[in-house]
N, C-alpha and C. Protein backbone atom coordinates (compact mmCIF):
# COMPACT_ATOMS: atom_id res chain seq x y z
N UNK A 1 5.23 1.44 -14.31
CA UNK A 1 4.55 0.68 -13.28
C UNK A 1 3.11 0.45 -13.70
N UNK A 2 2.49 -0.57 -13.02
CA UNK A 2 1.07 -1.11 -13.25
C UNK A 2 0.49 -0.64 -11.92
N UNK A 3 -1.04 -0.41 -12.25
CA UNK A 3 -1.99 0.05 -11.38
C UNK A 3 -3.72 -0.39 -12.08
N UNK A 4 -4.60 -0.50 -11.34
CA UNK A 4 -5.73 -0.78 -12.31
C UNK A 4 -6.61 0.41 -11.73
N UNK A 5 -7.34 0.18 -12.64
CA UNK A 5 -7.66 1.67 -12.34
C UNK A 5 -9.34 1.46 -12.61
N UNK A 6 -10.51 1.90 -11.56
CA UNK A 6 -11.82 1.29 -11.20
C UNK A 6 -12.60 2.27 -11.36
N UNK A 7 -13.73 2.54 -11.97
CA UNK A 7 -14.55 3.83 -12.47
C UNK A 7 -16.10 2.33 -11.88
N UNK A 8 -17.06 3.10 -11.03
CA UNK A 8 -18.19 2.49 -10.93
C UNK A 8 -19.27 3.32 -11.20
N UNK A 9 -20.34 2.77 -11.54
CA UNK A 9 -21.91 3.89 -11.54
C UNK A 9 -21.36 4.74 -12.79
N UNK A 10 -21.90 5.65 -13.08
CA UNK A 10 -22.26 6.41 -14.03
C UNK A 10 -20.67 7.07 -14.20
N UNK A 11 -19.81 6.92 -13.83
CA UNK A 11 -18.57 7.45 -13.90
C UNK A 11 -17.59 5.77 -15.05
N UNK A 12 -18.47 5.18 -15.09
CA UNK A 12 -18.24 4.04 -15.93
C UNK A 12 -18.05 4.22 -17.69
N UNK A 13 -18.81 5.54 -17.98
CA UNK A 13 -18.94 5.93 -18.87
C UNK A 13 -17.62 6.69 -19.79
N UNK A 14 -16.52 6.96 -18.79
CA UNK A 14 -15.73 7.55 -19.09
C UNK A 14 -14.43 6.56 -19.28
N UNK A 15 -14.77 5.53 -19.00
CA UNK A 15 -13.42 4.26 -19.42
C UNK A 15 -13.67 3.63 -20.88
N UNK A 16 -12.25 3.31 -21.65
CA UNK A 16 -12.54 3.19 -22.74
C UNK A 16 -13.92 1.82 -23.05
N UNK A 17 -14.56 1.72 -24.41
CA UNK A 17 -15.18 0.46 -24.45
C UNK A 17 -14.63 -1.12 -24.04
N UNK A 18 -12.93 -1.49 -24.15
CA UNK A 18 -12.86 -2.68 -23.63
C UNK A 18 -13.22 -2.62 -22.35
N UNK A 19 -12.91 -1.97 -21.35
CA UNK A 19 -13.04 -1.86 -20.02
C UNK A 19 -13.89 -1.88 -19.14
N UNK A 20 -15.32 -1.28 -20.06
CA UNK A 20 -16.61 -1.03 -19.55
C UNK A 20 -17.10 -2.31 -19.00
N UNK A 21 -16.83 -3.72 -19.44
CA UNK A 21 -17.38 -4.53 -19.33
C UNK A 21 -17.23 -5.36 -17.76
N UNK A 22 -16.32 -5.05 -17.46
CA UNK A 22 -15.32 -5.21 -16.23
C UNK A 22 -15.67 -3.71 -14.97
N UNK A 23 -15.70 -3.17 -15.53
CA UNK A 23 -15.36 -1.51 -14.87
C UNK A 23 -13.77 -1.36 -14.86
N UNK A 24 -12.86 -1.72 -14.85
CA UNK A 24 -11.65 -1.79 -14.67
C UNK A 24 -10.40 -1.52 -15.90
N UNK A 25 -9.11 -1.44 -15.57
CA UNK A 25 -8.56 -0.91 -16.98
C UNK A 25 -6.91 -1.02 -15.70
N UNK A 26 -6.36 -1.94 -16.42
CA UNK A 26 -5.19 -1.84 -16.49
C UNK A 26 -4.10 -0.88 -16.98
N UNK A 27 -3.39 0.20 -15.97
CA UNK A 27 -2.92 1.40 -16.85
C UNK A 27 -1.13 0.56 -16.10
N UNK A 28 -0.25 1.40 -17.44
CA UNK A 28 1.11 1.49 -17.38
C UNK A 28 1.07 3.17 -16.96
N UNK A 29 1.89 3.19 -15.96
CA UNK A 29 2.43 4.45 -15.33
C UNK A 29 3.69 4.86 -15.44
N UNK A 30 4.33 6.29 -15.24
CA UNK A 30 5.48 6.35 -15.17
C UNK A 30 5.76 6.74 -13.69
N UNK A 31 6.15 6.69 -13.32
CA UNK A 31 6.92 6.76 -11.64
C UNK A 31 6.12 8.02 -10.90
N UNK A 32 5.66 8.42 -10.25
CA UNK A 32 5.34 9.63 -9.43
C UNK A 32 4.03 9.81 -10.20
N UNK A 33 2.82 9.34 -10.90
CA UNK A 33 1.81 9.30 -11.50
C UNK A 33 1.09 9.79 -9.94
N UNK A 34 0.24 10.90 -9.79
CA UNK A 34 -0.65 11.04 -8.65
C UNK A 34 -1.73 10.57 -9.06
N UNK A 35 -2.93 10.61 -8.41
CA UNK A 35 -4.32 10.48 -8.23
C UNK A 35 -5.16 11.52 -8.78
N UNK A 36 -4.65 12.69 -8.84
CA UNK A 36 -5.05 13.64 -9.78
C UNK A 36 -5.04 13.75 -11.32
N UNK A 37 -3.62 13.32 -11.24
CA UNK A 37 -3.35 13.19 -13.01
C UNK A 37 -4.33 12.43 -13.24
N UNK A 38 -4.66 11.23 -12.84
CA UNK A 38 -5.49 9.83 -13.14
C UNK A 38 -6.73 10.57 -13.68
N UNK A 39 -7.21 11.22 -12.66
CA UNK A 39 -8.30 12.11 -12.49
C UNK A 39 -8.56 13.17 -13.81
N UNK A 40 -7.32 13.45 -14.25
CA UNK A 40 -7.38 14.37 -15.16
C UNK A 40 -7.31 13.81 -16.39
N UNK A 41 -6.45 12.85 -16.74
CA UNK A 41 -6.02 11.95 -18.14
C UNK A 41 -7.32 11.33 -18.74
N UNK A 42 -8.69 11.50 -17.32
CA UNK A 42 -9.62 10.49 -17.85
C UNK A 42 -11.20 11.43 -18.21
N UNK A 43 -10.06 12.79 -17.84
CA UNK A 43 -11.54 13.86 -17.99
C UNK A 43 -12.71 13.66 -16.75
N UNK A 44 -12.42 13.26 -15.72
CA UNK A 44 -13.39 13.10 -14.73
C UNK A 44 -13.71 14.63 -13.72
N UNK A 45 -15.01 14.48 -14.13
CA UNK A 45 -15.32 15.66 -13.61
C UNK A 45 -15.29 15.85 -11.60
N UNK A 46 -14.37 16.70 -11.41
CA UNK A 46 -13.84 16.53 -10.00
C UNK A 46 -15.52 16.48 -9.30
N UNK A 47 -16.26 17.29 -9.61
CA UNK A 47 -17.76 17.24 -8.26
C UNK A 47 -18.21 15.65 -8.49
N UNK A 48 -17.84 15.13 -9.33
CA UNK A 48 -18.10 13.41 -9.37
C UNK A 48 -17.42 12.69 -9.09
N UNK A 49 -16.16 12.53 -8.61
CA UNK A 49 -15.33 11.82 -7.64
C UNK A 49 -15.46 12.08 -6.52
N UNK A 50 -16.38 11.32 -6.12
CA UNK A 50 -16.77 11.77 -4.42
C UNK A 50 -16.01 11.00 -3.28
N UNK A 51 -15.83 9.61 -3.84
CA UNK A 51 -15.32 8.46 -3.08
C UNK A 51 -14.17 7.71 -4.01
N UNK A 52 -12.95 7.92 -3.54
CA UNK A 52 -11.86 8.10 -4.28
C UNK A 52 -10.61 7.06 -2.96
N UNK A 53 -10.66 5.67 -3.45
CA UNK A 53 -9.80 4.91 -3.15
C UNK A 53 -8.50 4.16 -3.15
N UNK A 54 -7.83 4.00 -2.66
CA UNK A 54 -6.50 3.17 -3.15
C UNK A 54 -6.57 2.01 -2.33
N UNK A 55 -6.23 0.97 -2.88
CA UNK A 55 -6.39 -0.50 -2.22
C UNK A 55 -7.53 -0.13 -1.36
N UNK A 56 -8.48 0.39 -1.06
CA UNK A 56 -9.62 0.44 -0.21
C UNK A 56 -9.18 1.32 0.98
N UNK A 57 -8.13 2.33 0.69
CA UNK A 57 -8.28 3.43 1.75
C UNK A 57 -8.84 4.41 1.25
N UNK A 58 -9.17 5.65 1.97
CA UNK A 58 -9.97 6.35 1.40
C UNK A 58 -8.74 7.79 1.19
N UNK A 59 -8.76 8.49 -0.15
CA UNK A 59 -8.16 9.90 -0.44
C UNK A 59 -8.58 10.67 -0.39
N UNK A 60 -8.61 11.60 0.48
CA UNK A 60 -9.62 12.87 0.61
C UNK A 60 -8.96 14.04 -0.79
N UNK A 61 -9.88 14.59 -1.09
CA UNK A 61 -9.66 15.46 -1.98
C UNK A 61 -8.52 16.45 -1.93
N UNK A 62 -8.27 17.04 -0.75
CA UNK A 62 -7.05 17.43 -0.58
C UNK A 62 -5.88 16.80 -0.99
N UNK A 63 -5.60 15.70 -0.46
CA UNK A 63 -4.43 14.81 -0.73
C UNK A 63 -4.49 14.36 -2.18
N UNK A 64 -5.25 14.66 -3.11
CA UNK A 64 -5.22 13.72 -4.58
C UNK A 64 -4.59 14.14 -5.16
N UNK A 65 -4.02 15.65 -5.25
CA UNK A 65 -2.82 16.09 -6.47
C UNK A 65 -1.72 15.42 -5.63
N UNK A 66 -1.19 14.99 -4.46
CA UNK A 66 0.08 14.89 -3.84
C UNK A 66 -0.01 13.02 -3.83
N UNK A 67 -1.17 12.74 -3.83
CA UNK A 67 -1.11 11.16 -3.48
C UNK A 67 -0.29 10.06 -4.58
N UNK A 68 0.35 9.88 -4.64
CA UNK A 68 1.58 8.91 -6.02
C UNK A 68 1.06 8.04 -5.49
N UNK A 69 0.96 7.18 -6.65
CA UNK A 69 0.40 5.87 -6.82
C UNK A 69 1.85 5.20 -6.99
N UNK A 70 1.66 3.75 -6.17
CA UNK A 70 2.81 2.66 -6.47
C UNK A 70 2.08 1.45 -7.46
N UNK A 71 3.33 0.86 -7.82
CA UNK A 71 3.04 -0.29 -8.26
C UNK A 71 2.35 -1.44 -7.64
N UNK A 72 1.09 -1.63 -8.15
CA UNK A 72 0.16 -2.97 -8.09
C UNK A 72 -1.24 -2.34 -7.00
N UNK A 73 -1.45 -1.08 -7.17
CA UNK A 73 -2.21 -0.08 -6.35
C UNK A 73 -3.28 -0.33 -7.34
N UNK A 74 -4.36 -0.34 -6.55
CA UNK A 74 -6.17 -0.12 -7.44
C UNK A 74 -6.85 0.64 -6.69
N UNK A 75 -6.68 1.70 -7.63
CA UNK A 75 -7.42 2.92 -7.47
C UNK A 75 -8.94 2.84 -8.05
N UNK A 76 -10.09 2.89 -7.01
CA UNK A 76 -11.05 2.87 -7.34
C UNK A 76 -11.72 4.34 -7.11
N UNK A 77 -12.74 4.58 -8.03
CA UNK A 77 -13.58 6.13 -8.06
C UNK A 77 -14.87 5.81 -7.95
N UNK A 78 -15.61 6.16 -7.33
CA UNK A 78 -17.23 6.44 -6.94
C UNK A 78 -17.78 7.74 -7.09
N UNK A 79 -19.08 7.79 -8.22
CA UNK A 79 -19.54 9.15 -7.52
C UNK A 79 -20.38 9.61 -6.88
N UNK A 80 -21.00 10.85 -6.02
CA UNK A 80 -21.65 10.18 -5.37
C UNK A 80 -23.11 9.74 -5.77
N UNK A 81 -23.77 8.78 -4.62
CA UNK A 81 -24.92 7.97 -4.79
C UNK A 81 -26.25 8.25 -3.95
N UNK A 82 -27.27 8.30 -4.04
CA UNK A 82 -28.03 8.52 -3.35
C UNK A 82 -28.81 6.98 -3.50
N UNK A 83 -29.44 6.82 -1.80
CA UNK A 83 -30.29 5.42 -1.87
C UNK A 83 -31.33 5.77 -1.04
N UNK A 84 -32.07 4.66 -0.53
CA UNK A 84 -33.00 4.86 0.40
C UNK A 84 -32.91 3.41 1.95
């Protein structure tokens, strides 16, 4: 299955060089792929996934080892940000 998969801000750093340019990265999955694995395959350091989305709902940290991703799902990652 297909999923794209969204790294923003300084967590951008961890997607390969084609991707950077976009933020984005088209991944092939195999069936039952969670939100964790994702998390893990890409070396992302868990205290930096603060804001952790699928189609624009939000995954609380609890739910990310159990959350399976379907086909045509965009999983986006934020970490967090400070503004004024």
């Amino acid at each position: 299955m297909k999923v794209i998969f969204k790294l923003y801000a300084t967590l951008q750093d961890y997607l390969p060089a084609e991707a950077k340019q976009t933020n984005a990265q088209t991944l092939e999955l195999a069936e039952g792929t969670t939100v964790q694995q994702i998390i893990e395959r890409f070396a992302l350091p868990p205290k930096l996934c603060h804001l952790v989305l699928i189609d624009g709902y939000f995954v609380p940290p609890a739910e990310r080892a159990a959350r399976v991703l379907k086909e045509g799902d965009i999983l986006a990652i934020w970490p967090p940000v400070a503004g004024g």
